[in-house]
Protein backbone atom coordinates (compact mmCIF):
# COMPACT_ATOMS: atom_id res chain seq x y z
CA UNK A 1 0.00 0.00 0.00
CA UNK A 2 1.15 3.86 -1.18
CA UNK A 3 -0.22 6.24 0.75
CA UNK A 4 0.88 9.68 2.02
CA UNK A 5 -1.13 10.74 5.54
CA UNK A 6 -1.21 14.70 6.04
CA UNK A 7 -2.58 16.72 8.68
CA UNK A 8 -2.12 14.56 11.23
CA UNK A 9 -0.85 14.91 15.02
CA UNK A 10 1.29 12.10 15.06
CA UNK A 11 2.62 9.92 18.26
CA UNK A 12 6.32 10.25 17.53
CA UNK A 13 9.11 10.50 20.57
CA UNK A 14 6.29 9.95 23.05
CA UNK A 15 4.37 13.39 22.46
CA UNK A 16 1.95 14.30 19.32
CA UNK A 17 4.00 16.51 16.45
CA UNK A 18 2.67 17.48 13.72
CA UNK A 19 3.74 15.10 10.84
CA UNK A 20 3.15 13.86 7.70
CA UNK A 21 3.73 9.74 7.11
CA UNK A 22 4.95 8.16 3.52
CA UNK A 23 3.83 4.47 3.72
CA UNK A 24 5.61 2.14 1.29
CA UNK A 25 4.74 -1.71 0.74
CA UNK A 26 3.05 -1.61 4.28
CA UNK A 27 5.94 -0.03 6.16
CA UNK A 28 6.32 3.76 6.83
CA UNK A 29 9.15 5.07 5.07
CA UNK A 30 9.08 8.68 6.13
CA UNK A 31 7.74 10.87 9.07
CA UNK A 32 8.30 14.34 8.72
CA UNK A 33 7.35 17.99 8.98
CA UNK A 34 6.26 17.91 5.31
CA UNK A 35 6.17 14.92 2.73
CA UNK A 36 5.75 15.49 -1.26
CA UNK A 37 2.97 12.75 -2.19
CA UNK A 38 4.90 10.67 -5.34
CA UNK A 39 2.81 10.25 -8.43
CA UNK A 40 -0.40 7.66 -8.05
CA UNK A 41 -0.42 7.35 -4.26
CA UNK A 42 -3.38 8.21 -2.18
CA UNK A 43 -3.85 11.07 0.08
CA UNK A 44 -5.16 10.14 3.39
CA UNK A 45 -6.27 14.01 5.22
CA UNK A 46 -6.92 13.68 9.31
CA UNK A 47 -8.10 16.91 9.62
CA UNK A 48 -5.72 17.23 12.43
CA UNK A 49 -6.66 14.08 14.30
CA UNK A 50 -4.65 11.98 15.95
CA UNK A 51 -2.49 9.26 14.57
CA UNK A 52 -0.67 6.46 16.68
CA UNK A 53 0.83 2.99 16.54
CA UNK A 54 -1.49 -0.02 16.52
CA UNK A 55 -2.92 -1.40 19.51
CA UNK A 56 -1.43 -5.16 20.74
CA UNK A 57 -3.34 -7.46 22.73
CA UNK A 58 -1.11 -10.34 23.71
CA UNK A 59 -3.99 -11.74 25.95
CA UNK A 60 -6.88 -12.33 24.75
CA UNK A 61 -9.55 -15.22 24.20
CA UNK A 62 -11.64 -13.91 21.59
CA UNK A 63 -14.66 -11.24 20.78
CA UNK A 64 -18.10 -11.30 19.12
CA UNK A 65 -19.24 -14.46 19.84
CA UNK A 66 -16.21 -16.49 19.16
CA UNK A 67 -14.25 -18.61 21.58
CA UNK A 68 -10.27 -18.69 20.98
CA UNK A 69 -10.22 -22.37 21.98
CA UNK A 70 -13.05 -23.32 19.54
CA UNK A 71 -12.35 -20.62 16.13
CA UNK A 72 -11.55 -21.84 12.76
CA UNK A 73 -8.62 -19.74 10.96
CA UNK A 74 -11.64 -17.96 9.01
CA UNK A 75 -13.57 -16.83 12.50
CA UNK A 76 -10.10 -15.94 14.02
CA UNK A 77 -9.34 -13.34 11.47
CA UNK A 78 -13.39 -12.41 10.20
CA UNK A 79 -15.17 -12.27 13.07
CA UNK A 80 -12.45 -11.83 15.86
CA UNK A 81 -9.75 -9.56 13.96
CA UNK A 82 -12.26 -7.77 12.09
CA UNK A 83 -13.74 -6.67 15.72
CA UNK A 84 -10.84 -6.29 17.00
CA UNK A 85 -9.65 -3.83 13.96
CA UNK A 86 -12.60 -1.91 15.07
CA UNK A 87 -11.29 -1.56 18.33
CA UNK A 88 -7.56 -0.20 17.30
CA UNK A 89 -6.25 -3.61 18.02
CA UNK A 90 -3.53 -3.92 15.30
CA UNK A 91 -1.99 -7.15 16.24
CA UNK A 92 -3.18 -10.29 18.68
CA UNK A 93 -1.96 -13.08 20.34
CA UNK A 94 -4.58 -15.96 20.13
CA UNK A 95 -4.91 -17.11 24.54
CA UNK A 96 -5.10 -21.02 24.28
CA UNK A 97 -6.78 -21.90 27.57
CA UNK A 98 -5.63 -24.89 28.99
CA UNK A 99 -6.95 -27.69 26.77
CA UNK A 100 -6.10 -31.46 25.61
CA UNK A 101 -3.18 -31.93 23.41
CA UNK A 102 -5.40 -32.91 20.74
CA UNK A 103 -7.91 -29.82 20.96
CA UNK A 104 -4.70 -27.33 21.41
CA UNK A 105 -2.91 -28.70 18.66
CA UNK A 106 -5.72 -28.14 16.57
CA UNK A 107 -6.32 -24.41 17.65
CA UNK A 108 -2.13 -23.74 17.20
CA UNK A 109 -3.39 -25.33 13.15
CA UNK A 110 -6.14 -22.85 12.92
CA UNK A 111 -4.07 -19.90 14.21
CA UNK A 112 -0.93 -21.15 12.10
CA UNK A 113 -3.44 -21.10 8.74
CA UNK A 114 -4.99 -17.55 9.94
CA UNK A 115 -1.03 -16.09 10.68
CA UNK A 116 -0.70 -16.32 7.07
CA UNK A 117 -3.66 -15.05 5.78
CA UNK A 118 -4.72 -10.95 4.81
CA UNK A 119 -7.52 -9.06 4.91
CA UNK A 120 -9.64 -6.64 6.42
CA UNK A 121 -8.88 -7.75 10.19
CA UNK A 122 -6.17 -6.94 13.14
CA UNK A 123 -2.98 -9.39 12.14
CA UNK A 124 -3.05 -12.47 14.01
CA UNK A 125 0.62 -12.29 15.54
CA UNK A 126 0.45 -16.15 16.70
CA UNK A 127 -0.54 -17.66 20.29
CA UNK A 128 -0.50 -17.48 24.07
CA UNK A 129 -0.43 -20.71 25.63
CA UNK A 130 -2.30 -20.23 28.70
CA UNK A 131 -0.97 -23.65 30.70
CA UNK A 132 -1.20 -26.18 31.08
CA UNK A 133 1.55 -25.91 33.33
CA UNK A 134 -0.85 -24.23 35.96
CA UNK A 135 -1.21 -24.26 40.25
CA UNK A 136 -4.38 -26.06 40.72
CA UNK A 137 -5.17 -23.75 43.78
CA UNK A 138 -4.78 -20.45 41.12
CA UNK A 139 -6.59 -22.00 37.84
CA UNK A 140 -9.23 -19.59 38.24
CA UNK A 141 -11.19 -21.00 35.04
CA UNK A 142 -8.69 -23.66 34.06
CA UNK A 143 -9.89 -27.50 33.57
CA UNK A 144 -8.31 -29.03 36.53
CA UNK A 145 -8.45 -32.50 35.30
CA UNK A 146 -6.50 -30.87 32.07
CA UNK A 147 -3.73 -29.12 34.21
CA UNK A 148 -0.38 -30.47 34.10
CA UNK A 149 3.25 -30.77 35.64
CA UNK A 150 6.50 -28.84 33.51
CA UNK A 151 6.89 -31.09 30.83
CA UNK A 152 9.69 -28.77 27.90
CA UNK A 153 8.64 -31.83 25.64
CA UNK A 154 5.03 -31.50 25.59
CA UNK A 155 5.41 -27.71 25.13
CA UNK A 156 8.34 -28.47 22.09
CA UNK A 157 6.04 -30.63 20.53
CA UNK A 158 3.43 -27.61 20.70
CA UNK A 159 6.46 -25.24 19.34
CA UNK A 160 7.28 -28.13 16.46
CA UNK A 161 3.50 -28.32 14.84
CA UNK A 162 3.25 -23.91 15.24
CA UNK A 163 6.45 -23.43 13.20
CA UNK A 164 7.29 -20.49 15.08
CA UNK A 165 3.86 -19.41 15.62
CA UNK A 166 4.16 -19.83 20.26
CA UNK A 167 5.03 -16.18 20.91
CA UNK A 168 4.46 -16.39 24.75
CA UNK A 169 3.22 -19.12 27.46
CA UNK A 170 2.04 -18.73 30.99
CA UNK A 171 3.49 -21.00 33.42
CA UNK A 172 2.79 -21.55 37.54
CA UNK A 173 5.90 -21.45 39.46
CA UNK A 174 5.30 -23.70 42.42
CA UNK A 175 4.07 -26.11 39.79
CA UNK A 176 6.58 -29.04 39.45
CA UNK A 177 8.71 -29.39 36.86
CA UNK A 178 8.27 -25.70 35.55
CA UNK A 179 11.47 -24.24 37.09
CA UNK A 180 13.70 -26.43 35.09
CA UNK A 181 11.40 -26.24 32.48
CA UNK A 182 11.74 -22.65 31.99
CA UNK A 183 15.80 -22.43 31.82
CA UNK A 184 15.47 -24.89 28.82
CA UNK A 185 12.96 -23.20 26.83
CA UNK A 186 13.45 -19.47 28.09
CA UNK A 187 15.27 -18.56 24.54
CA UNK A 188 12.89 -20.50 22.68
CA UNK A 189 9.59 -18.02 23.84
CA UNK A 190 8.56 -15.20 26.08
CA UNK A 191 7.80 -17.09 29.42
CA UNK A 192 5.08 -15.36 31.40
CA UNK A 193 4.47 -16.60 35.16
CA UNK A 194 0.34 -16.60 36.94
CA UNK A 195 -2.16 -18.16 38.20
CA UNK A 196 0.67 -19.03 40.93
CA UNK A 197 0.60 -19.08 44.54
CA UNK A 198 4.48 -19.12 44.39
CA UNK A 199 6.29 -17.94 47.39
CA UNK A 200 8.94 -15.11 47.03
CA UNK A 201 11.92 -17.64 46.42
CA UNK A 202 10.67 -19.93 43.70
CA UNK A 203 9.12 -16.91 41.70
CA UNK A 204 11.84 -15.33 41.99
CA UNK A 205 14.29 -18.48 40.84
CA UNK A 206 12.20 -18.71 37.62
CA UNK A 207 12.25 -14.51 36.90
CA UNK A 208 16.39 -15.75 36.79
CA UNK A 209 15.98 -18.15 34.97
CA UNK A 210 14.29 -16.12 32.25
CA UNK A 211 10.61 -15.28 32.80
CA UNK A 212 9.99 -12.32 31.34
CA UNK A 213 6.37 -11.17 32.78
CA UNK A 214 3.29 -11.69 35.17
CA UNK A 215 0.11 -12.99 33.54
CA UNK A 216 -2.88 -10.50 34.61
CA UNK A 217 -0.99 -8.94 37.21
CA UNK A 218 -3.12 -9.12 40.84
CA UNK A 219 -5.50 -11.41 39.63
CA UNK A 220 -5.26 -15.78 39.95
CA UNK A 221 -2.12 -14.52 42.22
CA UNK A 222 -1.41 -14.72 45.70
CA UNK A 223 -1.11 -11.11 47.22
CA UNK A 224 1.86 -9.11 49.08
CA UNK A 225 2.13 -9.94 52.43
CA UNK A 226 4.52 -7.94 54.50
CA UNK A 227 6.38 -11.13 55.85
CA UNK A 228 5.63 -13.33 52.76
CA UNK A 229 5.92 -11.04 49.70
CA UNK A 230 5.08 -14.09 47.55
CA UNK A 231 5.12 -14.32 43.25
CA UNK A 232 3.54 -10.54 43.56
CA UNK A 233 6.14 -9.14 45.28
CA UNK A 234 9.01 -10.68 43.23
CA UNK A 235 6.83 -9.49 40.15
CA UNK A 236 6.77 -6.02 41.39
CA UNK A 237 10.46 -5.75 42.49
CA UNK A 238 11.92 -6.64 39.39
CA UNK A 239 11.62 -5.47 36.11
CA UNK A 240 9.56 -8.41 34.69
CA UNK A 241 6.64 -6.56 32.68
CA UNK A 242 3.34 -6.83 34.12
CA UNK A 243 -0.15 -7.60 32.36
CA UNK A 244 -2.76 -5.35 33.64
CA UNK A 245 -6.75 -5.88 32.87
CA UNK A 246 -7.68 -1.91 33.01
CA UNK A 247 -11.56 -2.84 33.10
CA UNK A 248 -11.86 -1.16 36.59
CA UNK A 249 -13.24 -4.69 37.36
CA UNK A 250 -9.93 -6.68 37.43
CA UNK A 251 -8.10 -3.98 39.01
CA UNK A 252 -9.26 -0.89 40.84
CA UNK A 253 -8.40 2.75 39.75
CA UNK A 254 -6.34 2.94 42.42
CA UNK A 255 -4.24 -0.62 41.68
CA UNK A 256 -3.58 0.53 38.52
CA UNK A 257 -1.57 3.69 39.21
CA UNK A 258 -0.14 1.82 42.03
CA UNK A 259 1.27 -1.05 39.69
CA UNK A 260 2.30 1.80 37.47
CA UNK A 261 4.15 3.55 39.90
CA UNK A 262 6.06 0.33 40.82
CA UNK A 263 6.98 -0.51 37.62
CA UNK A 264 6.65 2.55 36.04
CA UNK A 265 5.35 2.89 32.67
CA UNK A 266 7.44 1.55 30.52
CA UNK A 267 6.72 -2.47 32.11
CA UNK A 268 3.07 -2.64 31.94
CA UNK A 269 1.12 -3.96 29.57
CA UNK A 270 -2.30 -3.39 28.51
CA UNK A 271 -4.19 -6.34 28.00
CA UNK A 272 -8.21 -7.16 27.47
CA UNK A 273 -8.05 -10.61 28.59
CA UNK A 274 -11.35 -10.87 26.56
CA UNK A 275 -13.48 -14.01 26.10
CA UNK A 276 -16.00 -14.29 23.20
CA UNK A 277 -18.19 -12.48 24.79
CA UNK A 278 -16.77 -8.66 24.14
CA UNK A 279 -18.74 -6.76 21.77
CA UNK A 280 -21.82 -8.35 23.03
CA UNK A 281 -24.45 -8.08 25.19
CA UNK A 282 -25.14 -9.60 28.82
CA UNK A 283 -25.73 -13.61 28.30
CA UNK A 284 -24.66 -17.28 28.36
CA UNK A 285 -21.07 -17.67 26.94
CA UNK A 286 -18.24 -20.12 26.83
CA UNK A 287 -14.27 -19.84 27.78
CA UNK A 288 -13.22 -23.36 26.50
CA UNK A 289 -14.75 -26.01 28.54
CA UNK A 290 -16.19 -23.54 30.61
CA UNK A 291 -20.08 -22.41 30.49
CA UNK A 292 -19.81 -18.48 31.68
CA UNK A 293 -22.69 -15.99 32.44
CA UNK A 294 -21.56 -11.88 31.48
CA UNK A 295 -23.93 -9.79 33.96
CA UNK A 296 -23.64 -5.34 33.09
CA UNK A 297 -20.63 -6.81 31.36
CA UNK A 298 -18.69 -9.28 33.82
CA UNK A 299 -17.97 -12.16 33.12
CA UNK A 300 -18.08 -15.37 36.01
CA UNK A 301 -18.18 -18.78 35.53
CA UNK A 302 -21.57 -20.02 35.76
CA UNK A 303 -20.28 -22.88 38.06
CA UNK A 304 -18.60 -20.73 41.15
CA UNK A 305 -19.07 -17.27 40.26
CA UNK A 306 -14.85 -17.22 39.44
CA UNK A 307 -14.31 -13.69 37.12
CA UNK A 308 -13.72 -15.43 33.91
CA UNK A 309 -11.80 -13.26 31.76
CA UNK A 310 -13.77 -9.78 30.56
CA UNK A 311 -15.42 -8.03 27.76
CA UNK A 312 -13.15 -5.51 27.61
CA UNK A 313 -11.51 -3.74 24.40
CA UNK A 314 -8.36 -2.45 23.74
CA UNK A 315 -9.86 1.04 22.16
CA UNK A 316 -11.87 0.83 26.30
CA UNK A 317 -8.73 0.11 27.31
CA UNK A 318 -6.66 3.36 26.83
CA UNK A 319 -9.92 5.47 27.74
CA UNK A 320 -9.70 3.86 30.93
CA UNK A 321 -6.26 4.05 31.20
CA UNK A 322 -6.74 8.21 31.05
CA UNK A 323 -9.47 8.42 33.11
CA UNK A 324 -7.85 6.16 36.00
CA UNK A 325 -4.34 7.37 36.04
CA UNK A 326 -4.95 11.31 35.41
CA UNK A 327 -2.14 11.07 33.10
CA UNK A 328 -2.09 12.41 29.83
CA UNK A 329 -3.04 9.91 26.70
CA UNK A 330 0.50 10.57 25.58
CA UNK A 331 2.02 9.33 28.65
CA UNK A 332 -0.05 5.65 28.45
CA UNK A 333 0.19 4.69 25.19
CA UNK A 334 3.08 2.97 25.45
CA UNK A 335 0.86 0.50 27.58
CA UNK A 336 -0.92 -0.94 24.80
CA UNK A 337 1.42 -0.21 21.75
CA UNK A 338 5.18 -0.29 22.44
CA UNK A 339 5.07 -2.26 25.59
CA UNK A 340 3.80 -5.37 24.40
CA UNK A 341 6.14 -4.69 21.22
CA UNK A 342 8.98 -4.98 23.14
CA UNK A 343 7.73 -7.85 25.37
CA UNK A 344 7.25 -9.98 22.14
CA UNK A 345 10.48 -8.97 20.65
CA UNK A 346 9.14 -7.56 18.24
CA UNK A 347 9.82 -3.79 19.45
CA UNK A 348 11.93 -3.51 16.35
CA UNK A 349 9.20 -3.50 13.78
CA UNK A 350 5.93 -2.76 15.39
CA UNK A 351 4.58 -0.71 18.41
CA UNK A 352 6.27 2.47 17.41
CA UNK A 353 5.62 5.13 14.36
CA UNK A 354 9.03 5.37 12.92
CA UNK A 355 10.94 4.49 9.68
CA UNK A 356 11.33 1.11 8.84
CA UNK A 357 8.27 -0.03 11.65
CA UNK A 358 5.46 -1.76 9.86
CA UNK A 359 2.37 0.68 8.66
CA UNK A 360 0.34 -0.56 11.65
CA UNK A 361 -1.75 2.72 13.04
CA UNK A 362 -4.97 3.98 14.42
CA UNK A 363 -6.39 7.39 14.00
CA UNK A 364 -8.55 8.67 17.17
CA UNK A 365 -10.74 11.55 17.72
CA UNK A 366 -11.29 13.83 20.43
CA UNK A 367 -12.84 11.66 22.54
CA UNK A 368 -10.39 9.05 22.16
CA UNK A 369 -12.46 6.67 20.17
CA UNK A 370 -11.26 4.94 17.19
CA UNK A 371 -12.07 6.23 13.53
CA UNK A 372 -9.60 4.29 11.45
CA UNK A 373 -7.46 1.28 11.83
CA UNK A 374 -4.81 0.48 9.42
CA UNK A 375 -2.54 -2.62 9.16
CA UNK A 376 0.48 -2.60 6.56
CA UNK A 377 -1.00 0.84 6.26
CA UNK A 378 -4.17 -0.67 4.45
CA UNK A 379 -7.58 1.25 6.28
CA UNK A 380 -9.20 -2.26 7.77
CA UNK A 381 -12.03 -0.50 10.02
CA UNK A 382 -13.49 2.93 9.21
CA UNK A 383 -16.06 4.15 11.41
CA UNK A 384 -19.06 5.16 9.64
């Protein structure tokens, strides 16, 4: 895609400039002051608005009435990337809740087919494997008969049949096996640890041995304790980055600037944690195995009343962000765009508007609310 965006306030060096952005073959090749359109490419005019980097959800379970655990490659990318486009979501991880190895190896086939497919939906950056190397006592909506001890050979035999495609796996601490398990496969994906009622020790012996973040920070965790400052304290101290559910359900106002504040902003990470659910209203849903019931928008299992992910958005997400924190929309971005970049290793090529990232951007209005989504600088949601 060609395309030359003027009049645009642009998220560049953490504040909004006014810039213009030359997009070649779905990368931006310029940002500057003033850029001369070349012959035959289009013209895109904000009218001033705002233009920033693409939202990423690494957590998520799915959106408008599909289930992550249950989508064929066409649902993942039309139904759930084309909501999630409309959203500002640029680019997804696909949550695998804890499953069999038959049913998970099918969804990492589905997601594998709908990696390489394009269209008019967020990209599908590959998956999340949420266990099944999970603490019984945290599974919050986990299959407990489906949980498992650290096994690296169960998860390489995921890795083999994705080709690449496992960008990031949530593991339990305390759980055994997963210690050892994550020095051997620490360079091989971005280990996340959760749903953990590790003490300070262990989680802190597996944040050395390479895990790199805390799945839904606060939440399937056991809490600080001034004597026993257990995984959340070694989560805090450190400079693992931290998932955050900003759906003032999750987390209260007040938790979230904390967290920030701890780890300040550039080690916290946005995420929606969404199940199929988001987009829709109150009603009977599923999380994998799970039946769940969404009441004014929260989501419990229908069998113990456990919060079973949300309905949140990503677009929600950085509204809520402002409106909790106080803090300029400037100063939170990163949360949802160059954050979760970086966390993926992919910081090089997406999260960021600069030359030589990928063409993956969202224009916003006044109000915050998404207008236009673009990925590889193609418009995939326009708001009417």
């Amino acid at each position: 895609m060609e395309l030359v965006i003027k009049n645009a306030r642009v998220y560049h060096n953490h504040r909004f400039e006014d810039r213009e952005v030359l997009i070649q073959n779905g990368t931006i090749a310029q940002v500057a002051p003033r850029v001369d359109a070349p012959a035959g490419y289009q013209v895109l005019d904000l009218g001033g608005k705002r233009l920033v980097p693409g939202f990423i959800d690494v957590h998520t379970h799915g959106g408008a009435g599909v289930d992550v655990n249950a989508a064929t490659a066409d649902q993942l990318n039309n139904t759930i990337g084309k909501f999630f486009a409309s959203q500002g979501t640029t680019g997804w991880l696909a949550s695998v809740l804890t499953d069999t190895p038959e049913q998970t190896l099918w969804c990492i086939e589905q997601i594998k087919q709908a990696k390489a497919q394009t269209g008019d939906h967020a990209q599908l950056l590959g998956v999340h494997l949420e266990g099944p190397f999970l603490a019984s006592e945290y599974k919050g909506a986990m299959p407990e008969h489906l949980l498992q001890k650290g096994n690296a050979e169960l998860f390489r035999r995921y890795a083999k049949a994705a080709e690449g495609s496992i960008k990031y796996m949530t593991v339990s601490p305390e759980v055994e096996g997963v210690p050892d398990m994550i020095r051997q496969i620490a360079g091989e994906v971005v280990v996340a640890i959760g749903h953990s009622g590790a003490d300070y020790d262990t989680a802190m012996a597996c944040i050395d041995a390479g895990a790199a973040s805390a799945t839904h920070t606060f939440n399937a965790m056991k809490l600080l304790h001034q004597h026993f400052p257990a995984i959340m304290g070694a989560v805090l101290e450190t400079d693992v980055y931290c998932e955050a559910i900003c759906d003032g359900r999750h987390l209260h106002p007040g938790t979230v600037r904390f967290l920030i504040k701890c780890k300040g902003l550039d080690r916290v990470v946005a995420i929606t944690d969404s199940i199929m659910a988001a987009g829709l209203p109150d009603g009977n849903y599923k999380l994998g195995v799970n039946d769940v019931v969404v009441e004014d928008g929260d989501a419990k299992l229908a069998s113990n009343g456990t919060r079973a992910g949300s309905t949140l958005t990503t677009g929600q997400a950085l509204k809520n962000l402002v409106k909790f924190t106080g803090r300029p929309v400037e100063e939170v971005l990163p949360l949802l765009t160059e954050n979760p970049a970086d966390l993926l290793k992919m910081g090089n090529r997406k999260g960021r508007i600069r030359p030589g990232w990928d063409a993956d951007l969202v224009v916003l209005d006044e109000d915050l609310t998404v207008i236009r989504t673009l990925v590889g600088g193609r418009t995939v949601f326009e708001k009417a």
